[in-house]
C-alpha atoms as a PDB file:
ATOM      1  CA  UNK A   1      25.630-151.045  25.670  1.00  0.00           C
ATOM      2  CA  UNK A   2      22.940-153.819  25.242  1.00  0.00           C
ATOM      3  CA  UNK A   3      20.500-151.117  24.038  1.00  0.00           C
ATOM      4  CA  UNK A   4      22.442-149.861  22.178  1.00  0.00           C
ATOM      5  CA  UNK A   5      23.250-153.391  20.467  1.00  0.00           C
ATOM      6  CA  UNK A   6      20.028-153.969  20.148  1.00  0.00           C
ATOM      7  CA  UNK A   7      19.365-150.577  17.805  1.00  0.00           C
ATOM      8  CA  UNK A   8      22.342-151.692  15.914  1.00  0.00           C
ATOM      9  CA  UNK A   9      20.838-154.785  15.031  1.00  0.00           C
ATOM     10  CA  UNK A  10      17.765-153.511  14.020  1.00  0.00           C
ATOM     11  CA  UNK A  11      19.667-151.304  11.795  1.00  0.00           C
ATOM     12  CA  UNK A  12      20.998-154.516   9.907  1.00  0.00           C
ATOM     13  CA  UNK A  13      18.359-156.641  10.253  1.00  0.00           C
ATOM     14  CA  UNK A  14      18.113-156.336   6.158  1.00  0.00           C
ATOM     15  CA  UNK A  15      21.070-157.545   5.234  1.00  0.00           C
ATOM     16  CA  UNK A  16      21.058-160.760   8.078  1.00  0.00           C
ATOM     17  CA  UNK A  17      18.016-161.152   6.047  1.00  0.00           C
ATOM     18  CA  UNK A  18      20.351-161.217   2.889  1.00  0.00           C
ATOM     19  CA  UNK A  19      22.838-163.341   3.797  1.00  0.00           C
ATOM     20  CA  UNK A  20      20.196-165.914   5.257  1.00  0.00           C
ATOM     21  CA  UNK A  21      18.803-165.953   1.961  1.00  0.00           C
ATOM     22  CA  UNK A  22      22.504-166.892   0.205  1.00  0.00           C
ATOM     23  CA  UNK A  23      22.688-169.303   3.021  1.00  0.00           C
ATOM     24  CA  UNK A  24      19.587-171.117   1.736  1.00  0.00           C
ATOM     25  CA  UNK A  25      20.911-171.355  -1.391  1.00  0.00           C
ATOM     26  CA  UNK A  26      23.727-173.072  -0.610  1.00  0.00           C
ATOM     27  CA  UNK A  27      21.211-175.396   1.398  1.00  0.00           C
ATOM     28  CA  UNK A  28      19.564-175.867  -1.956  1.00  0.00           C
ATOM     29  CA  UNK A  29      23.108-177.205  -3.249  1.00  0.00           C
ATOM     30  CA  UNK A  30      24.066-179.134  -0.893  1.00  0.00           C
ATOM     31  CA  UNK A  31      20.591-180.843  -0.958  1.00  0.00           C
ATOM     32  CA  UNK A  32      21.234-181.188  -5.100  1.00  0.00           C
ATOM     33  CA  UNK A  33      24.540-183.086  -4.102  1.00  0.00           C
ATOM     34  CA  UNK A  34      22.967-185.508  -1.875  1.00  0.00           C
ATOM     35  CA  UNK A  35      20.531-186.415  -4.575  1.00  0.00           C
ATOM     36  CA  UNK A  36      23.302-185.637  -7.594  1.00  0.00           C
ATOM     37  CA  UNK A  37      26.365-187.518  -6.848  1.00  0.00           C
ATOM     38  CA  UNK A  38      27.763-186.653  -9.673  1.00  0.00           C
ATOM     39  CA  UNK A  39      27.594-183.242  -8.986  1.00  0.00           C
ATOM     40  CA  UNK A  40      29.568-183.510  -5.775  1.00  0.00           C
ATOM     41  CA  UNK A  41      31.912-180.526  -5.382  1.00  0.00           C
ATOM     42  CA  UNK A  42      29.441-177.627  -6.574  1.00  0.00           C
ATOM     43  CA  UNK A  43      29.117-176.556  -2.893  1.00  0.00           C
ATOM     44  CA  UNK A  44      32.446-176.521  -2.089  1.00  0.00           C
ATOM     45  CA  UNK A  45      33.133-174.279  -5.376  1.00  0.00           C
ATOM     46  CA  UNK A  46      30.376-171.567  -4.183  1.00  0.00           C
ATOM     47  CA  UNK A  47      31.742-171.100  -0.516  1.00  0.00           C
ATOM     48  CA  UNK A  48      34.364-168.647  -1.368  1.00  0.00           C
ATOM     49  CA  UNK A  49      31.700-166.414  -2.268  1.00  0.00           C
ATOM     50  CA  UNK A  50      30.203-166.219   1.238  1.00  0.00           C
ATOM     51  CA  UNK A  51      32.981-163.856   2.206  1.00  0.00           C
ATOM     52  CA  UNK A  52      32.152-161.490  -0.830  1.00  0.00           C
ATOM     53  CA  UNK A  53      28.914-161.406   0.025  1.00  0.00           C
ATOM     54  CA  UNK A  54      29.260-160.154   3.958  1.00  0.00           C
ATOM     55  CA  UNK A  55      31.775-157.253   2.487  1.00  0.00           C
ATOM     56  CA  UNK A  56      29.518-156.489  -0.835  1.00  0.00           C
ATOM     57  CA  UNK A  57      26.499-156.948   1.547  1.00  0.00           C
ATOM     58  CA  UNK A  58      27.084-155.974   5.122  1.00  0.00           C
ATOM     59  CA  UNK A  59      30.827-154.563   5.234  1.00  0.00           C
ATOM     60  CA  UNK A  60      31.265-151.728   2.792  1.00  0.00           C
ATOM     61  CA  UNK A  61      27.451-150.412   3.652  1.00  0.00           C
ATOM     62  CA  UNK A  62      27.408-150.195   6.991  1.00  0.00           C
ATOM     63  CA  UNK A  63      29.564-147.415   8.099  1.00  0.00           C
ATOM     64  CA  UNK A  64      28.839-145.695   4.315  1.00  0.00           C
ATOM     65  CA  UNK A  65      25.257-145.512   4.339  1.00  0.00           C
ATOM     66  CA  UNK A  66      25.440-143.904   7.345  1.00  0.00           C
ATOM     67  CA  UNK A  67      27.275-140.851   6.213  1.00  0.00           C
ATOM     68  CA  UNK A  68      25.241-140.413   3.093  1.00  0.00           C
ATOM     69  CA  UNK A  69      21.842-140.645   4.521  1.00  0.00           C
ATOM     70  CA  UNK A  70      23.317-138.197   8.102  1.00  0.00           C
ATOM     71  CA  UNK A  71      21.957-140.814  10.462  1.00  0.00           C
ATOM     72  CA  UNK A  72      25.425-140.833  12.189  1.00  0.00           C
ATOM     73  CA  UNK A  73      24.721-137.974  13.462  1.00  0.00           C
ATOM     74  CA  UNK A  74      22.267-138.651  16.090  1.00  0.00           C
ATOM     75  CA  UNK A  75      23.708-141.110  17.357  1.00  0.00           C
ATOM     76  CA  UNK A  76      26.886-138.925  18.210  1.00  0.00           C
ATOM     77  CA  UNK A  77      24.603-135.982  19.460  1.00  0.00           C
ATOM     78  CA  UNK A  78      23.425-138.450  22.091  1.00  0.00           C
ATOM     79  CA  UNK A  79      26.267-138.075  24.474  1.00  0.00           C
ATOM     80  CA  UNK A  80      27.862-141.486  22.486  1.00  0.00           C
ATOM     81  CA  UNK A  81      31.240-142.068  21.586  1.00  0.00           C
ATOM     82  CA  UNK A  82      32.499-142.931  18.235  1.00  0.00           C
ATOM     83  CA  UNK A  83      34.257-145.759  19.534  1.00  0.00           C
ATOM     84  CA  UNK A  84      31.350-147.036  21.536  1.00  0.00           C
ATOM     85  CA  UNK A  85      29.319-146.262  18.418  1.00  0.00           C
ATOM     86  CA  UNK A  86      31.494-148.215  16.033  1.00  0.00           C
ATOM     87  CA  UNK A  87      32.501-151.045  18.496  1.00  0.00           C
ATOM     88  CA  UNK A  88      28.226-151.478  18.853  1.00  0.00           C
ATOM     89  CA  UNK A  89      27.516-151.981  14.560  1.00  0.00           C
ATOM     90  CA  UNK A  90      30.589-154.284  14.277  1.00  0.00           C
ATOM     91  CA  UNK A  91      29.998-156.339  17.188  1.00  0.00           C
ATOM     92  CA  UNK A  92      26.134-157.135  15.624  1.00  0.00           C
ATOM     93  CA  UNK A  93      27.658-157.416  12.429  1.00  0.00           C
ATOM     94  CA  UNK A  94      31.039-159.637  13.225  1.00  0.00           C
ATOM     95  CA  UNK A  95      28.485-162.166  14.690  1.00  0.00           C
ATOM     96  CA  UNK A  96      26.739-162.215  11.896  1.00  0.00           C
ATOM     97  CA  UNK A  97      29.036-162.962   9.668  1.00  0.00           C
ATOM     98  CA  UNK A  98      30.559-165.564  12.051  1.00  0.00           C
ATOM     99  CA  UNK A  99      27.193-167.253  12.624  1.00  0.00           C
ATOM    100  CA  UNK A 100      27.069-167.326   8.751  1.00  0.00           C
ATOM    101  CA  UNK A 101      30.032-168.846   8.478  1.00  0.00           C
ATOM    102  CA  UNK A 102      29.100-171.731  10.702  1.00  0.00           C
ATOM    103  CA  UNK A 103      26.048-172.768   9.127  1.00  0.00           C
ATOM    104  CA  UNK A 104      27.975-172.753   6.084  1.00  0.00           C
ATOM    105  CA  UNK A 105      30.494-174.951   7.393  1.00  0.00           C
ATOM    106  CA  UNK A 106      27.747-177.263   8.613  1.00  0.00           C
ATOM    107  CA  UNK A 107      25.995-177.371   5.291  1.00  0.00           C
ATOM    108  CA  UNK A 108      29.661-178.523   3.467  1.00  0.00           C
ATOM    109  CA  UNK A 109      29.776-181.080   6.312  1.00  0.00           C
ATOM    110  CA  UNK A 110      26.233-182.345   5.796  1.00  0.00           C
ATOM    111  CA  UNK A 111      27.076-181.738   1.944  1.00  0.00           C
ATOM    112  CA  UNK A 112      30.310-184.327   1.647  1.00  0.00           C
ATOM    113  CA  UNK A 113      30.781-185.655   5.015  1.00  0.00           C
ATOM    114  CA  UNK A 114      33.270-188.053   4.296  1.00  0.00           C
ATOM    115  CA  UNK A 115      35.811-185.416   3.563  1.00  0.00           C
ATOM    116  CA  UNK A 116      36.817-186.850   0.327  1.00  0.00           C
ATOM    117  CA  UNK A 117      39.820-185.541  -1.794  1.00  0.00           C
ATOM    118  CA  UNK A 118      43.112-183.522  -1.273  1.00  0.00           C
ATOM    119  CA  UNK A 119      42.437-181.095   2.132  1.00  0.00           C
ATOM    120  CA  UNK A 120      45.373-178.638   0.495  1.00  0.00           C
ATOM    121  CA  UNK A 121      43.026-178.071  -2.673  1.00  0.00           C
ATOM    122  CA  UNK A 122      41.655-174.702  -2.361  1.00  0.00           C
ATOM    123  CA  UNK A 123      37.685-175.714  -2.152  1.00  0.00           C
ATOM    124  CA  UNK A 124      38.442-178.309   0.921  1.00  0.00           C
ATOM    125  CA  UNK A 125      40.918-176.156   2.379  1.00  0.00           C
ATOM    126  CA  UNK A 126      38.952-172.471   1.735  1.00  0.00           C
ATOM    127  CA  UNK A 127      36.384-174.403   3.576  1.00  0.00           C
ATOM    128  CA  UNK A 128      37.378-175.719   6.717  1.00  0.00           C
ATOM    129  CA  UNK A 129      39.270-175.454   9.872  1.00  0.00           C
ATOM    130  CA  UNK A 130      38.875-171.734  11.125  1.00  0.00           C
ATOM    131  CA  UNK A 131      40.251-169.954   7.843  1.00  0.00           C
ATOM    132  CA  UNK A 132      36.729-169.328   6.778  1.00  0.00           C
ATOM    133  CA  UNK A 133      36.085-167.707  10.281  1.00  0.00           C
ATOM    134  CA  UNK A 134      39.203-165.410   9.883  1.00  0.00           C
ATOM    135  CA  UNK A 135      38.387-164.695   5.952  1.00  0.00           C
ATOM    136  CA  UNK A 136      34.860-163.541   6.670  1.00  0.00           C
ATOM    137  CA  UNK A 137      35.861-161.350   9.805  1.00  0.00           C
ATOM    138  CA  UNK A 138      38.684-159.573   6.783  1.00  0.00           C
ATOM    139  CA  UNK A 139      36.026-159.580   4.402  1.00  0.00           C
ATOM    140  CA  UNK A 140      33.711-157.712   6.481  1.00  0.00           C
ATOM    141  CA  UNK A 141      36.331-155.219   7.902  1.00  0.00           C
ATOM    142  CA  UNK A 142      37.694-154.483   4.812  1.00  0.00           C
ATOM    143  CA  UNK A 143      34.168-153.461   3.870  1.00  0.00           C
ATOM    144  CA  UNK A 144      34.112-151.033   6.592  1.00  0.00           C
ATOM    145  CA  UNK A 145      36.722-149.554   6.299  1.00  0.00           C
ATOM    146  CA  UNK A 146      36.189-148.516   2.833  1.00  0.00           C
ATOM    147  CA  UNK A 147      32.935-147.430   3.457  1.00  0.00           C
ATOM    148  CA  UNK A 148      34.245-145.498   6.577  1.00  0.00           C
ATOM    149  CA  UNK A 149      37.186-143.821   3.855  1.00  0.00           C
ATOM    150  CA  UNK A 150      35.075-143.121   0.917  1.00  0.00           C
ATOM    151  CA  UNK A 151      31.776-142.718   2.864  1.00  0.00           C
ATOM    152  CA  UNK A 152      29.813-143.494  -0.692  1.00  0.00           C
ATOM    153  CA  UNK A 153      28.348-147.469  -0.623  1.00  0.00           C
ATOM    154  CA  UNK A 154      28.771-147.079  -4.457  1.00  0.00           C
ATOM    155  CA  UNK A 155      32.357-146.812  -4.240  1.00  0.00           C
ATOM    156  CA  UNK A 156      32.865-149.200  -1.546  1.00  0.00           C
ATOM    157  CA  UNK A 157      30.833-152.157  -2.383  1.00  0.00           C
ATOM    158  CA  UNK A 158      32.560-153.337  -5.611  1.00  0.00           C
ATOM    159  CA  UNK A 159      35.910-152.298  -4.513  1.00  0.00           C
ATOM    160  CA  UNK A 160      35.947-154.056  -1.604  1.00  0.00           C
ATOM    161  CA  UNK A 161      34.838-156.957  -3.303  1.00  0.00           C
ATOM    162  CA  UNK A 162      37.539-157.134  -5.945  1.00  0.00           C
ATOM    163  CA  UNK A 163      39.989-156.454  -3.166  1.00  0.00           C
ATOM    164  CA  UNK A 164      38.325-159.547  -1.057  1.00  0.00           C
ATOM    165  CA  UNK A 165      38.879-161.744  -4.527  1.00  0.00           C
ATOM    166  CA  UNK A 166      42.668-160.238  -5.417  1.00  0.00           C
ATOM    167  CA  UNK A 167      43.075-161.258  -1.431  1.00  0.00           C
ATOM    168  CA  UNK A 168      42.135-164.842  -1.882  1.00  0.00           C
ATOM    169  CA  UNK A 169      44.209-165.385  -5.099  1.00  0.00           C
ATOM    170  CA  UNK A 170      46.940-164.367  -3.541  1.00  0.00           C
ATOM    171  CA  UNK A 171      46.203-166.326  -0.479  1.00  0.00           C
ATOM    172  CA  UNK A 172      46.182-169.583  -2.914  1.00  0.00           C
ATOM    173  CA  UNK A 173      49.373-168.260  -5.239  1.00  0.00           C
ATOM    174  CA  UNK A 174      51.237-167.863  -1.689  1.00  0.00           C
ATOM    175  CA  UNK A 175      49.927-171.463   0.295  1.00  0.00           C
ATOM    176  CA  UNK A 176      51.139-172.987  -2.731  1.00  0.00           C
ATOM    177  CA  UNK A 177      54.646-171.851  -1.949  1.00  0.00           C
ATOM    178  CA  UNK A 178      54.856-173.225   1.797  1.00  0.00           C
ATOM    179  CA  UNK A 179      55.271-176.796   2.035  1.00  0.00           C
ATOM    180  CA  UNK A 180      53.250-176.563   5.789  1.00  0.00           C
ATOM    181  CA  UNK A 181      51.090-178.988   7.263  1.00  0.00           C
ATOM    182  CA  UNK A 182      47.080-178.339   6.690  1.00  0.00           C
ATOM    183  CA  UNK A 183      46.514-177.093  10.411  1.00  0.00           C
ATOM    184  CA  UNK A 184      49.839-175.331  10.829  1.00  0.00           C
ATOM    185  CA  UNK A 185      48.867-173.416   7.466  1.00  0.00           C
ATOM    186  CA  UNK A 186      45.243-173.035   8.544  1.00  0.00           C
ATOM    187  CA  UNK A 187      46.382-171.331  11.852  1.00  0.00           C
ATOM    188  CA  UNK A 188      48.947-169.174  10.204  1.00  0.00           C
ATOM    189  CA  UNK A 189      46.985-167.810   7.823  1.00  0.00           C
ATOM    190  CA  UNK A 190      43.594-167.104   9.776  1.00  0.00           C
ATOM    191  CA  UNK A 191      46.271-165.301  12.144  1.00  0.00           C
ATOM    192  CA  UNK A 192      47.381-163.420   9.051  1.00  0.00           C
ATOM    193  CA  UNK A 193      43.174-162.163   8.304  1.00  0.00           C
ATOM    194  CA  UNK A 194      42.877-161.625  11.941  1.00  0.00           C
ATOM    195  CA  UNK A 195      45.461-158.819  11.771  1.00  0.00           C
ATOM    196  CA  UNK A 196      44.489-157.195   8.927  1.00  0.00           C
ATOM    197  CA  UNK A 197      41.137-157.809  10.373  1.00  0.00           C
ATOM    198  CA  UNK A 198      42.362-155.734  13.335  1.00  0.00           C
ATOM    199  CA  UNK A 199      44.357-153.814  11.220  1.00  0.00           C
ATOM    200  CA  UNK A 200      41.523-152.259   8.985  1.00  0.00           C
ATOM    201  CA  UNK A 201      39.182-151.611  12.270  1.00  0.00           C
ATOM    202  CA  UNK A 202      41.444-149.160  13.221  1.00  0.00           C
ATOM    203  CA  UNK A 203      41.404-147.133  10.093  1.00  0.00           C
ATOM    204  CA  UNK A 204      37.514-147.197   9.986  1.00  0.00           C
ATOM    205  CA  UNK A 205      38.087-146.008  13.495  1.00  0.00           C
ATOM    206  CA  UNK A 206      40.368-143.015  12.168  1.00  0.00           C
ATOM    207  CA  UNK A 207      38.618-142.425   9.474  1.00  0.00           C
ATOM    208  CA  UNK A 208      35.266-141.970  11.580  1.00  0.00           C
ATOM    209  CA  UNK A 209      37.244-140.168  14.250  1.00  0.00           C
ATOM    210  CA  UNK A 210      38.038-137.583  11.556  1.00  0.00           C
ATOM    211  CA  UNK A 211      34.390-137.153   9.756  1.00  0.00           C
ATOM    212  CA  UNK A 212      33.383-133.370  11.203  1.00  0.00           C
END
């Protein structure tokens, strides 16, 4: 398995490379806060984007390109199983987008470390506590499995990112209608992205299962 982690990382090297470059950016603003007070905030504004970026940029390509450029297919003429196959790109890729995550988090701590203002507003809250974790492991699913159903990154890429927006809207419109404490709603609702998370593996898995 470690070998063939390792080809499955080389195989996404590029778009680790993309995400470390949106992850410098938000370095960049954070670093404008500390010397901008009055622009304090602007960080926490861009972080929900982090999670359309790993579906845009690693989710709905992965299992898509793929199938259009046929490179699936030696790797399952090499006595490999599509399982083993699939459980191999998503392991390299969910730690990606969890190691992502982290530095992120890390930059909005370095960014406002006192923690300032409501922590049920949706930029505090969106950005703390393991929701973020749990958003970007849906995010990134959700990419693959719609590259794994349509099997064309051109299809994939912006639907899965409208669908990764529409989900956080409604994530908002619905926290707004539980009167929960911050870590009893954080909990519940990276629960809730962890099984659709799980959820959306297994029809990537089907859908794979049933490419000829």
């Amino acid at each position: 398995m470690s070998g063939l982690l390792w080809v499955a990382w080389r195989g996404q090297r590029a778009q680790a490379a993309a995400i470390a470059a949106l992850l410098l950016l938000y370095g960049a603003a954070a670093t404008v806060e500390r010397l901008e007070p009055d622009l304090t905030g602007l960080t926490f504004q861009l972080a929900g984007f982090l999670a359309g970026a790993i579906c845009l940029i690693w989710g709905a390509p992965l299992i898509a390109r793929e199938f259009e450029a046929g490179t699936h297919k030696l790797a399952w003429t090499q006595s490999l199983s599509r399982g083993r196959w699939l459980a191999a790109v998503l392991a390299v890729a969910a730690a990606g987008a969890l190691a992502a995550t982290a530095v992120l988090a890390a930059v909005l701590t370095w960014s406002l470390p006192d923690g300032a203002g409501d922590p049920m507003a949706w930029p505090y809250y969106e950005s703390h506590g393991p929701v973020p974790y749990g958003r970007s492991l849906f995010a990134l699913a959700l990419g693959v499995a719609l590259g794994a159903v349509t099997r064309h990154t051109r299809i994939a890429m912006p639907l899965s990112v409208l669908l990764v927006g529409a989900g956080q809207l409604t994530g908002r419109a619905l926290r707004g209608r539980f009167d929960l404490p911050f870590w009893t709603m954080q909990w519940t609702e990276t629960a809730a992205y962890l099984a659709l998370t799980l959820a959306l593996t297994g029809i990537a898995y089907l859908a794979i299962r049933r490419r000829a």
